[in-house]
C-alpha atoms as a PDB file:
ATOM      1  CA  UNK A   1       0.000   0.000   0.000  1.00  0.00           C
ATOM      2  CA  UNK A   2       2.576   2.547   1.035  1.00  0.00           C
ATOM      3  CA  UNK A   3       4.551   1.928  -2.150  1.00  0.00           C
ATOM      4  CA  UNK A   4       1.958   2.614  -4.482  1.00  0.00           C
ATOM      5  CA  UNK A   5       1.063   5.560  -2.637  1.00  0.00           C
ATOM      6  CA  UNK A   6       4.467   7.006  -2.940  1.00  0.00           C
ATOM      7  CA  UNK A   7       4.541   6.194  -6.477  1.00  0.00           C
ATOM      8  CA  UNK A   8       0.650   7.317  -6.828  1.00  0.00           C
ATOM      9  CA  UNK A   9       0.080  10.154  -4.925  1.00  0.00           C
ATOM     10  CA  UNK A  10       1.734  12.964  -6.683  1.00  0.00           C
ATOM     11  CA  UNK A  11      -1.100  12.006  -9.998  1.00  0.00           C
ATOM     12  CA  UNK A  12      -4.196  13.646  -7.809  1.00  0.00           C
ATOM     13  CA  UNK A  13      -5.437  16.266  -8.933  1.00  0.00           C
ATOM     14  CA  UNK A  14      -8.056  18.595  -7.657  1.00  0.00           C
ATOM     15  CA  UNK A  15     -10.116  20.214 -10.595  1.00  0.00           C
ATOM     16  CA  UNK A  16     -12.801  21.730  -8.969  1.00  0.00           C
ATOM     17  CA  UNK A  17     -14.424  23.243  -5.640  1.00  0.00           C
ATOM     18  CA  UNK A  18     -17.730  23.545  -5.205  1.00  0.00           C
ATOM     19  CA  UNK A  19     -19.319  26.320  -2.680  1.00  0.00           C
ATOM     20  CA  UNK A  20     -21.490  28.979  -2.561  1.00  0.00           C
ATOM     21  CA  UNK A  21     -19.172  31.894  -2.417  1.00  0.00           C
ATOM     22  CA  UNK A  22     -21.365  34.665  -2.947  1.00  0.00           C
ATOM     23  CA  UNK A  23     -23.527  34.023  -0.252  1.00  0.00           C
ATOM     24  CA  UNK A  24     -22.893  35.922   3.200  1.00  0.00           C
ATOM     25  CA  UNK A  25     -23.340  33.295   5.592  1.00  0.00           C
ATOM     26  CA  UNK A  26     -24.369  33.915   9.724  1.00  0.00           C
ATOM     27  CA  UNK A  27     -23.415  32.068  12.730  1.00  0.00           C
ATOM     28  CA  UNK A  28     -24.290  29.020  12.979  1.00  0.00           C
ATOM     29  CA  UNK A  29     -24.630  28.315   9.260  1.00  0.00           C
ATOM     30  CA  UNK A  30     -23.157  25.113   7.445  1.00  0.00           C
ATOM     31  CA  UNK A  31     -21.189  26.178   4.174  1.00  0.00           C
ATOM     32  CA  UNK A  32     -21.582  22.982   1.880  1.00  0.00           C
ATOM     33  CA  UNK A  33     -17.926  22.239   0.095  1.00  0.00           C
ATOM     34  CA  UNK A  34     -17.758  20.023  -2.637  1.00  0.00           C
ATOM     35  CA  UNK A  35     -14.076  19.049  -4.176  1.00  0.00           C
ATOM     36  CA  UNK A  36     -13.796  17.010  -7.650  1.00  0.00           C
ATOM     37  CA  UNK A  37     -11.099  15.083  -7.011  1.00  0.00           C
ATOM     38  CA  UNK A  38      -8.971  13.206 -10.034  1.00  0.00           C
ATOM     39  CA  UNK A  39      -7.468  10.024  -8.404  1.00  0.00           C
ATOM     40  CA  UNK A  40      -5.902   8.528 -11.144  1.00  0.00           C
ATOM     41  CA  UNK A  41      -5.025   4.702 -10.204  1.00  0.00           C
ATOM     42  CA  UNK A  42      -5.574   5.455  -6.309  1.00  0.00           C
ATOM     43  CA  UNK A  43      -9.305   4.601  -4.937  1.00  0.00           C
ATOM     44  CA  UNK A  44     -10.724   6.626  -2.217  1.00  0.00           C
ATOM     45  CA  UNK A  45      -9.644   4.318   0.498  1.00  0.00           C
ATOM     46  CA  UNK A  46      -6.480   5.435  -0.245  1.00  0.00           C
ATOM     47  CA  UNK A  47      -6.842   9.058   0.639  1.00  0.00           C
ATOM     48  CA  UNK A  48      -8.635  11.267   3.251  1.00  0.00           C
ATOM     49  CA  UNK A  49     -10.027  14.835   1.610  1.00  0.00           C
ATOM     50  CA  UNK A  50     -10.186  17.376   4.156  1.00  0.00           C
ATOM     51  CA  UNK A  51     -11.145  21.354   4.561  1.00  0.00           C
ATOM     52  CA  UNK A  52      -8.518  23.123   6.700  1.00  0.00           C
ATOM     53  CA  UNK A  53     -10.961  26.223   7.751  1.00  0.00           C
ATOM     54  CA  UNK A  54     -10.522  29.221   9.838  1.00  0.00           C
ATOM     55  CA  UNK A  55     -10.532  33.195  10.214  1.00  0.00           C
ATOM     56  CA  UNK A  56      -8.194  34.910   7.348  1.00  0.00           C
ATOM     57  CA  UNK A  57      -6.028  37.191   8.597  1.00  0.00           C
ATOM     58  CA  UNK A  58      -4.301  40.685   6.853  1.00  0.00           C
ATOM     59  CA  UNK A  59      -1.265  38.410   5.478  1.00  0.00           C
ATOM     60  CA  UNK A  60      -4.043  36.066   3.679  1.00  0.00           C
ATOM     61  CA  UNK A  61      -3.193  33.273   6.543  1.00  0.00           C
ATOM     62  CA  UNK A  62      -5.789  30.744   8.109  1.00  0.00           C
ATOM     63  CA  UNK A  63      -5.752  31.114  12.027  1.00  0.00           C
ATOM     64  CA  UNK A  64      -7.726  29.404  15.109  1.00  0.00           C
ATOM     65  CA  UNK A  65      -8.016  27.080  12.356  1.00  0.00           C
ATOM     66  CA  UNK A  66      -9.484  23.593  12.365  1.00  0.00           C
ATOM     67  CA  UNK A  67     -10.209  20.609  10.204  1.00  0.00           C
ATOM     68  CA  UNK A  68     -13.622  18.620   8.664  1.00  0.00           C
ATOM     69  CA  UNK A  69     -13.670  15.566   6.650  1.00  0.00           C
ATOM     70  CA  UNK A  70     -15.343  15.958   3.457  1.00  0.00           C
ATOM     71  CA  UNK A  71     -16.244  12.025   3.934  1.00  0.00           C
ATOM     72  CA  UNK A  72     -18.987  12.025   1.648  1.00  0.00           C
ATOM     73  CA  UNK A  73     -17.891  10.694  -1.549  1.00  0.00           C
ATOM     74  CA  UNK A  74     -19.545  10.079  -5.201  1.00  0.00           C
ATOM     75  CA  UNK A  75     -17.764   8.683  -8.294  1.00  0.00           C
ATOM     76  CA  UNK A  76     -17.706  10.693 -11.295  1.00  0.00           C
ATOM     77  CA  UNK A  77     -16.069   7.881 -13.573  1.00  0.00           C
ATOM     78  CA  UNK A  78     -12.470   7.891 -15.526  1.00  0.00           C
ATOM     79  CA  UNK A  79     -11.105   7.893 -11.928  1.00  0.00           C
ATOM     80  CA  UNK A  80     -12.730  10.767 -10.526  1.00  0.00           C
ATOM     81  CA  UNK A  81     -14.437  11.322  -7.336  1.00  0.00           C
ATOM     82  CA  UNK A  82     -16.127  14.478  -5.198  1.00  0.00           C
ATOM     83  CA  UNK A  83     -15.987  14.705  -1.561  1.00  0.00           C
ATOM     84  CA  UNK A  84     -18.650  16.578   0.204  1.00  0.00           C
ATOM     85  CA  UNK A  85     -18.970  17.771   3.389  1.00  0.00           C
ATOM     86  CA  UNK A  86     -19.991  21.016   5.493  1.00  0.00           C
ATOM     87  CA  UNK A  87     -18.206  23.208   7.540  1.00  0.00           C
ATOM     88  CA  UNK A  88     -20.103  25.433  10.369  1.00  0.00           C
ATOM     89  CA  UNK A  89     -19.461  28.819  10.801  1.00  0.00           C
ATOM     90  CA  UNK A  90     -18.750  29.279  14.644  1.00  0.00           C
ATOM     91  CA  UNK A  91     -18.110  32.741  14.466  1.00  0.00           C
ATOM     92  CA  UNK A  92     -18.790  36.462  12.744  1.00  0.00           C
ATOM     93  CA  UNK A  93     -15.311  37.763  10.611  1.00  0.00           C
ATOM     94  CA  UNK A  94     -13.423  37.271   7.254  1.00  0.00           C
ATOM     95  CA  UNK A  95     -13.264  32.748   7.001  1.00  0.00           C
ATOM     96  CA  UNK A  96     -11.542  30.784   4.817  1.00  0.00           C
ATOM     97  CA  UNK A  97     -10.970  27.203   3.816  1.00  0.00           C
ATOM     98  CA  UNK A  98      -8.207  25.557   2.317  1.00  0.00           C
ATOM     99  CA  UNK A  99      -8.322  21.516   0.428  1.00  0.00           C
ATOM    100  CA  UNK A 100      -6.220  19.060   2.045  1.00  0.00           C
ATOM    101  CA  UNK A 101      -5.793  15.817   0.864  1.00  0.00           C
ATOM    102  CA  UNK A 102      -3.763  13.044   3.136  1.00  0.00           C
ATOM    103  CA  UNK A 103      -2.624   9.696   2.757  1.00  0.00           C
ATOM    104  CA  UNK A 104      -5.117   7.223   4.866  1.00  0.00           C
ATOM    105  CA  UNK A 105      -6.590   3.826   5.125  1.00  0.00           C
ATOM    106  CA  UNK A 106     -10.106   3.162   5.025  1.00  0.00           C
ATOM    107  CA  UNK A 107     -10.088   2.451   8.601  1.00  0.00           C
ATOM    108  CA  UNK A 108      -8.388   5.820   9.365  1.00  0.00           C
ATOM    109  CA  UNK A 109      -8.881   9.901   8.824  1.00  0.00           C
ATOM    110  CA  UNK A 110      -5.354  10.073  10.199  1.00  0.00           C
ATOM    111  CA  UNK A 111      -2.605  10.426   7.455  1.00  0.00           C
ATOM    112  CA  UNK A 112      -0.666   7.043   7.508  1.00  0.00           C
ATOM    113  CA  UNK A 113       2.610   8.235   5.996  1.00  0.00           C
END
């Protein structure tokens, strides 16, 4: 597993993310995130798609940051897939999200490697 991933890994692509940005959302709101995903010869129980999410500051940084699972997962075909998930907004101010994607096993959302 861990050598095709090292051989593997470095063929994902993300094409696309999926929110609605020009919506103003309040507290307590869910932003739905949707990434496509190109896999190549990886499945999804290879990998774990995450949002890394948080307040933007001045520099264009996330801070107070935290991470959500986008767990939900459909197949597009020719080896793609989009992960869904959504990510509550906790708090008023400028918020951000970044796409992470990580190394896991099926049985894990912790990076293996």
């Amino acid at each position: 597993w861990k050598d095709r991933i090292r051989k593997e890994f470095y063929n994902i692509r993300i094409e696309k993310v999926h929110f609605d940005e020009t919506r103003v959302y309040k507290i307590s709101e869910q932003v739905d995130v949707g990434v496509d995903v190109h896999l190549g010869a990886l499945s999804p129980d290879d990998i774990c798609v995450n949002a890394y999410f948080g307040k933007i500051t001045p520099e264009d940084q996330l801070e107070d940051s935290a991470i959500e699972e986008l767990a939900e997962v459909e197949s597009l075909g020719d080896g793609r897939y989009r992960y869904s998930g959504a990510l509550s907004c906790g708090e008023s101010g400028n918020l951000g999200f970044k796409i992470r994607i990580t190394p896991c096993t099926s049985s894990s959302s912790t990076p293996t490697i």
